[in-house]
N, C-alpha and C. Protein backbone atom coordinates (compact mmCIF):
# COMPACT_ATOMS: atom_id res chain seq x y z
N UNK A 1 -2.17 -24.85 18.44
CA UNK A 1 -1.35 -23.65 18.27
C UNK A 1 -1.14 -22.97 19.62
N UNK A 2 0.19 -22.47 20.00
CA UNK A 2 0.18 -22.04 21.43
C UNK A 2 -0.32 -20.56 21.29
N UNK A 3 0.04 -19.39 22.00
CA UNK A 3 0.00 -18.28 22.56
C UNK A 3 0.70 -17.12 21.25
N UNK A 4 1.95 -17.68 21.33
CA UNK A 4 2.90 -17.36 20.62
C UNK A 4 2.73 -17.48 18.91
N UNK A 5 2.21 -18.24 18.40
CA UNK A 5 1.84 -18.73 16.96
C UNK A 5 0.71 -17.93 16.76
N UNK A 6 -0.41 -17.49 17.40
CA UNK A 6 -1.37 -16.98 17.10
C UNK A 6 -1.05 -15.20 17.31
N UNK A 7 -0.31 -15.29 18.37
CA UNK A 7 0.32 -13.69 18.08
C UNK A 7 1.18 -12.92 16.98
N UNK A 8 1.89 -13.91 16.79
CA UNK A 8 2.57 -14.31 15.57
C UNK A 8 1.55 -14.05 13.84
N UNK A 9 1.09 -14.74 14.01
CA UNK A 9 -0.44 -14.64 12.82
C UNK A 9 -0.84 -13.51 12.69
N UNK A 10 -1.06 -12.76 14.14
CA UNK A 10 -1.92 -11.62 13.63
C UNK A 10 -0.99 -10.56 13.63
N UNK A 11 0.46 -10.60 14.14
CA UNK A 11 0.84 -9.42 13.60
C UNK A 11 1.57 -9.77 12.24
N UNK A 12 1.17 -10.82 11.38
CA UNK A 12 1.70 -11.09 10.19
C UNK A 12 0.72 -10.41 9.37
N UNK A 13 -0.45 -11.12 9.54
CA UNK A 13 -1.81 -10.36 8.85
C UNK A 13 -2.20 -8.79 9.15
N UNK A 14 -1.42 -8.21 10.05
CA UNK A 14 -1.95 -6.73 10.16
C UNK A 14 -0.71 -6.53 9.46
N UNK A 15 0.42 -6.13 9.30
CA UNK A 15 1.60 -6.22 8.59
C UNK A 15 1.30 -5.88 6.75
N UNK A 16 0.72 -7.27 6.44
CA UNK A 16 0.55 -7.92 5.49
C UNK A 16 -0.97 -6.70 5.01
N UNK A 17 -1.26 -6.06 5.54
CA UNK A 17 -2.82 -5.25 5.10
C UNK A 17 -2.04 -3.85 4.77
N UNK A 18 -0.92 -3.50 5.91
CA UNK A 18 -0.67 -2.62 6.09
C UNK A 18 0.37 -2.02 4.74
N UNK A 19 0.92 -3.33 4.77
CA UNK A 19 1.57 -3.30 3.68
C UNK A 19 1.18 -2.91 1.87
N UNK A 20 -0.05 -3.65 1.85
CA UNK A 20 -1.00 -3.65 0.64
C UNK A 20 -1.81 -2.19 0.47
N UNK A 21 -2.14 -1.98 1.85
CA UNK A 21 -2.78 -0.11 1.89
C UNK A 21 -1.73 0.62 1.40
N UNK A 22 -0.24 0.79 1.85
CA UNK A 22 0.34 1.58 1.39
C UNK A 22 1.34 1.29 -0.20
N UNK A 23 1.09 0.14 -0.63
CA UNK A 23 1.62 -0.41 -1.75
C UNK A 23 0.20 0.57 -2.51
N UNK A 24 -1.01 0.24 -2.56
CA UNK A 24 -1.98 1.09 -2.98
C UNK A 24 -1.81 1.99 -3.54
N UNK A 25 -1.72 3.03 -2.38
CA UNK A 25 -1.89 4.64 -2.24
C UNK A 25 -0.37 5.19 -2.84
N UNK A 26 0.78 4.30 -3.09
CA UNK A 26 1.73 4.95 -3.70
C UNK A 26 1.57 4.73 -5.09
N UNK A 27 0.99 3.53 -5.49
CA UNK A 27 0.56 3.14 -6.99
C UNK A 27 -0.45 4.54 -7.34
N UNK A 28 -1.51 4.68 -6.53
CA UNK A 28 -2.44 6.25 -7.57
C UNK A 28 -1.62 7.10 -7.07
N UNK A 29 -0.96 7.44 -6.13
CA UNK A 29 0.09 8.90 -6.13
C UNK A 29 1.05 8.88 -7.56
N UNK A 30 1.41 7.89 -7.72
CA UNK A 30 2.19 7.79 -8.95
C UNK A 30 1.55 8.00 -10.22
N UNK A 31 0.57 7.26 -10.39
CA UNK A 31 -0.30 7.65 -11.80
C UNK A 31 -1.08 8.83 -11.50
N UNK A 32 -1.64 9.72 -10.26
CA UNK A 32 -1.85 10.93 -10.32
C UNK A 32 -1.10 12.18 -10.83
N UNK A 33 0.36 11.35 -10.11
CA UNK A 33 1.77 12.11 -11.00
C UNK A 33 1.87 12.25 -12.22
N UNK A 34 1.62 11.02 -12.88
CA UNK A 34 1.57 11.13 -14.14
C UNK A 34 0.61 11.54 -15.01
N UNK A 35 -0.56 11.36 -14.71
CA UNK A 35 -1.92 12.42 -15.37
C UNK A 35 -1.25 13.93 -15.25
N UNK A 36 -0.65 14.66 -13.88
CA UNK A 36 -0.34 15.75 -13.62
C UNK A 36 -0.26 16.25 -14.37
N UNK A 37 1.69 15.41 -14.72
CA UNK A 37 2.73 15.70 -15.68
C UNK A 37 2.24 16.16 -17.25
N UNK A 38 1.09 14.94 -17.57
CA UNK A 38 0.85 14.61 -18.88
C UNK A 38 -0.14 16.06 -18.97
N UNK A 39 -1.10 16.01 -18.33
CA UNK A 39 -2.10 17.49 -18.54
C UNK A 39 -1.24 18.63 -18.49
N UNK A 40 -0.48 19.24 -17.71
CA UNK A 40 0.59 20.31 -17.57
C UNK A 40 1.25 20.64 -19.04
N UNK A 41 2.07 19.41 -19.86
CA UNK A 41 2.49 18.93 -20.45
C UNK A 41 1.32 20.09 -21.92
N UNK A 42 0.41 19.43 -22.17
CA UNK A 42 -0.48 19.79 -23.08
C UNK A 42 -0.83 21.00 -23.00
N UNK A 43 -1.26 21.90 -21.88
CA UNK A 43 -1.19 23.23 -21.97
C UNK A 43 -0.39 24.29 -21.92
């Protein structure tokens, strides 16, 4: 593998984390939303 392929790799794999952290944190912002909504909702 040259220089280039392995630089390549790792900014795929930091990318690829970075991506999954914020895929995450918008998934419980969303169902926090929705507990919100739903408790608000009931009182």
């Amino acid at each position: 593998m040259s220089t280039v392929d392995i630089i390549t790799l790792i900014a795929i794999i930091l990318f690829a984390r970075l991506g999954i952290r914020l895929f995450m944190r918008y998934r419980r912002m969303k169902k926090e939303d929705k507990d919100n909504s739903s408790t608000e909702n009931d009182s």
